[in-house]
N, C-alpha and C. Protein backbone atom coordinates (compact mmCIF):
# COMPACT_ATOMS: atom_id res chain seq x y z
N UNK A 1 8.34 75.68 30.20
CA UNK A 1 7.04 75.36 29.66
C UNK A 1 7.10 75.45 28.13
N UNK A 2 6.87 74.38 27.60
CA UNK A 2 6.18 74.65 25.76
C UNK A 2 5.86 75.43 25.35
N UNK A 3 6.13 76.01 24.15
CA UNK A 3 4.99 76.89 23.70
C UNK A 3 4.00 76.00 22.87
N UNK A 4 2.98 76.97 23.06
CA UNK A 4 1.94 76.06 21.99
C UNK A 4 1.33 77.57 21.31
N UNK A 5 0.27 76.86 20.58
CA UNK A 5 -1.16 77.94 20.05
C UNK A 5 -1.91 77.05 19.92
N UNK A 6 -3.25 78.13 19.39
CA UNK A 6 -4.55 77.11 19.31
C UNK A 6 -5.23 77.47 17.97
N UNK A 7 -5.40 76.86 17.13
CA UNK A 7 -5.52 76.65 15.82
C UNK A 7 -7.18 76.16 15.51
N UNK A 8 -7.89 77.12 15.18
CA UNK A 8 -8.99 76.68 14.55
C UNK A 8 -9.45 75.89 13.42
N UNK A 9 -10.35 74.68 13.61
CA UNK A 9 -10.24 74.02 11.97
C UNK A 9 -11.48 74.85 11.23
N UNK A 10 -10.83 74.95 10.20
CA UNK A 10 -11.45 75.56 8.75
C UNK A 10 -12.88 74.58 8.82
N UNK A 11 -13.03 73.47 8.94
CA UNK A 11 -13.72 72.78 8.39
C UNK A 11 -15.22 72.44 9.48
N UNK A 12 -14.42 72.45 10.63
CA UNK A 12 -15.64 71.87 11.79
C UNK A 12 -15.51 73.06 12.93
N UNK A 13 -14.92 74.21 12.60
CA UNK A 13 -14.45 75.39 13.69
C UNK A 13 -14.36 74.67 15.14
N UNK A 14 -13.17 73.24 15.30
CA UNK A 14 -13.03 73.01 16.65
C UNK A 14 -12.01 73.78 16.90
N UNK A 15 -11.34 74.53 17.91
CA UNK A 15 -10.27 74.91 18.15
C UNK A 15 -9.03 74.06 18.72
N UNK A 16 -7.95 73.70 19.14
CA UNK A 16 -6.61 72.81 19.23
C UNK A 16 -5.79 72.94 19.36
N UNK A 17 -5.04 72.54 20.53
CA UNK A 17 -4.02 73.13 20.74
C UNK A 17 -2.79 72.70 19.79
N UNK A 18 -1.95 73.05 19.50
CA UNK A 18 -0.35 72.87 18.38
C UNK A 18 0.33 73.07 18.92
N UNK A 19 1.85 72.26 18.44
CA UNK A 19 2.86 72.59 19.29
C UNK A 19 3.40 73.64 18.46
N UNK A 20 4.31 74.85 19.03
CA UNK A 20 4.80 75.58 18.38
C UNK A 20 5.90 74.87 17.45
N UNK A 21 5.91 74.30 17.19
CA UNK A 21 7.57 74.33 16.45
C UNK A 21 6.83 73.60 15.05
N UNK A 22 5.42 73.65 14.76
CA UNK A 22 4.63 73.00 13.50
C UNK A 22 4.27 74.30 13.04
N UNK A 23 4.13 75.58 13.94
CA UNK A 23 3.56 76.31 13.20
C UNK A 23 4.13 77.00 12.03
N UNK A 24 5.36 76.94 11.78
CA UNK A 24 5.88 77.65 10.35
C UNK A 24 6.99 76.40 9.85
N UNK A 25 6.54 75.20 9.71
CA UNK A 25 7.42 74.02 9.55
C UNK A 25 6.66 73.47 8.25
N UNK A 26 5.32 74.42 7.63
CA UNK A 26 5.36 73.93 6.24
C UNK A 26 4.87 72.46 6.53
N UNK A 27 3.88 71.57 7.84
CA UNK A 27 3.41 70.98 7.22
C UNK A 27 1.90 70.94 7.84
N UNK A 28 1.20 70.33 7.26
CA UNK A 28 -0.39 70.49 7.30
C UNK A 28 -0.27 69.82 9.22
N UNK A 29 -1.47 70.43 9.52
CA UNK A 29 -1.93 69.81 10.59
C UNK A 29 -3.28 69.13 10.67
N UNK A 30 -3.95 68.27 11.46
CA UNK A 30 -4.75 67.40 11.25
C UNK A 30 -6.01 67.84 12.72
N UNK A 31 -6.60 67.99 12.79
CA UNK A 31 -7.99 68.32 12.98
C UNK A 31 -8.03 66.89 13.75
N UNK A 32 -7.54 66.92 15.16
CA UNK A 32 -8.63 65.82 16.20
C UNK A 32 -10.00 65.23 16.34
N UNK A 33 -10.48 66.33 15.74
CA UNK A 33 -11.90 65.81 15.53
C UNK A 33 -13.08 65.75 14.45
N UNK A 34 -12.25 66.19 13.18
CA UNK A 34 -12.79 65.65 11.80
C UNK A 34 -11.98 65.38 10.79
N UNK A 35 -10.59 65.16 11.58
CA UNK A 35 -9.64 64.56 11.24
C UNK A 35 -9.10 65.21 9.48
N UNK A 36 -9.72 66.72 8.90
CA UNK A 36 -9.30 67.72 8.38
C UNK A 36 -7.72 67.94 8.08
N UNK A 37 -7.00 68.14 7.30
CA UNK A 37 -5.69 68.53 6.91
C UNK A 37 -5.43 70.03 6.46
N UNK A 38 -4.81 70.98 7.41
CA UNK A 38 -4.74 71.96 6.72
C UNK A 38 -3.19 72.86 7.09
N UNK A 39 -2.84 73.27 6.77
CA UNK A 39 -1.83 74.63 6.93
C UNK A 39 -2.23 75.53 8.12
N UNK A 40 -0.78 75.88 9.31
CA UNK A 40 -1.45 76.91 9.82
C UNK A 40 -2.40 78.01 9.41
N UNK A 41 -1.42 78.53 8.30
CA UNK A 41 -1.81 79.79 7.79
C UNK A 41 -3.44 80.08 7.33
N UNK A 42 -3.77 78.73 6.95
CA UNK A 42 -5.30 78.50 6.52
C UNK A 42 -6.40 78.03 7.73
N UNK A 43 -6.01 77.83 9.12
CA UNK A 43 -6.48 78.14 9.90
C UNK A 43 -7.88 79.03 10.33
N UNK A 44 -9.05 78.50 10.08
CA UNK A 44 -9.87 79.92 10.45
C UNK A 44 -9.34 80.68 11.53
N UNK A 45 -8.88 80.27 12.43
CA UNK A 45 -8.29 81.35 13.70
C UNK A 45 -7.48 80.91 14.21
N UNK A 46 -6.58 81.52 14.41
CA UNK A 46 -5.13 81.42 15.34
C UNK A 46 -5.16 82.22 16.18
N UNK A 47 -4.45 81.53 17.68
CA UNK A 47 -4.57 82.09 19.27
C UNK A 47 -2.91 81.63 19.21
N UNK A 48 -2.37 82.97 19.12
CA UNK A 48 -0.66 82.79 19.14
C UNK A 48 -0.21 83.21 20.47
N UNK A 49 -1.13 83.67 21.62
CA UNK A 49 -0.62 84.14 22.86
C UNK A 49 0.05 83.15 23.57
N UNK A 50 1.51 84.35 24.81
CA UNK A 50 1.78 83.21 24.85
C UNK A 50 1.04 82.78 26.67
């Protein structure tokens, strides 16, 4: 099975799932549904369980 997490957007607080291997790869991720650009790390909330 994948790992994933679930990544909150800063901007519209939707939550989303990510694949793990973006989360410390240094590049922005994009917001499905206000289509937002941001950094894990800047994430309002991260769900790293596995």
């Amino acid at each position: 099975m994948p790992r994933i997490f679930w990544a909150t957007c800063p901007q519209c607080d939707e939550p989303f799932l990510v694949s793990w291997e973006l989360r410390h790869a240094g590049v922005e991720l994009i917001c499905p549904f206000c289509k937002d650009t941001f950094l894990p790390d800047d994430a309002k909330e991260l769900d790293e369980r596995l």
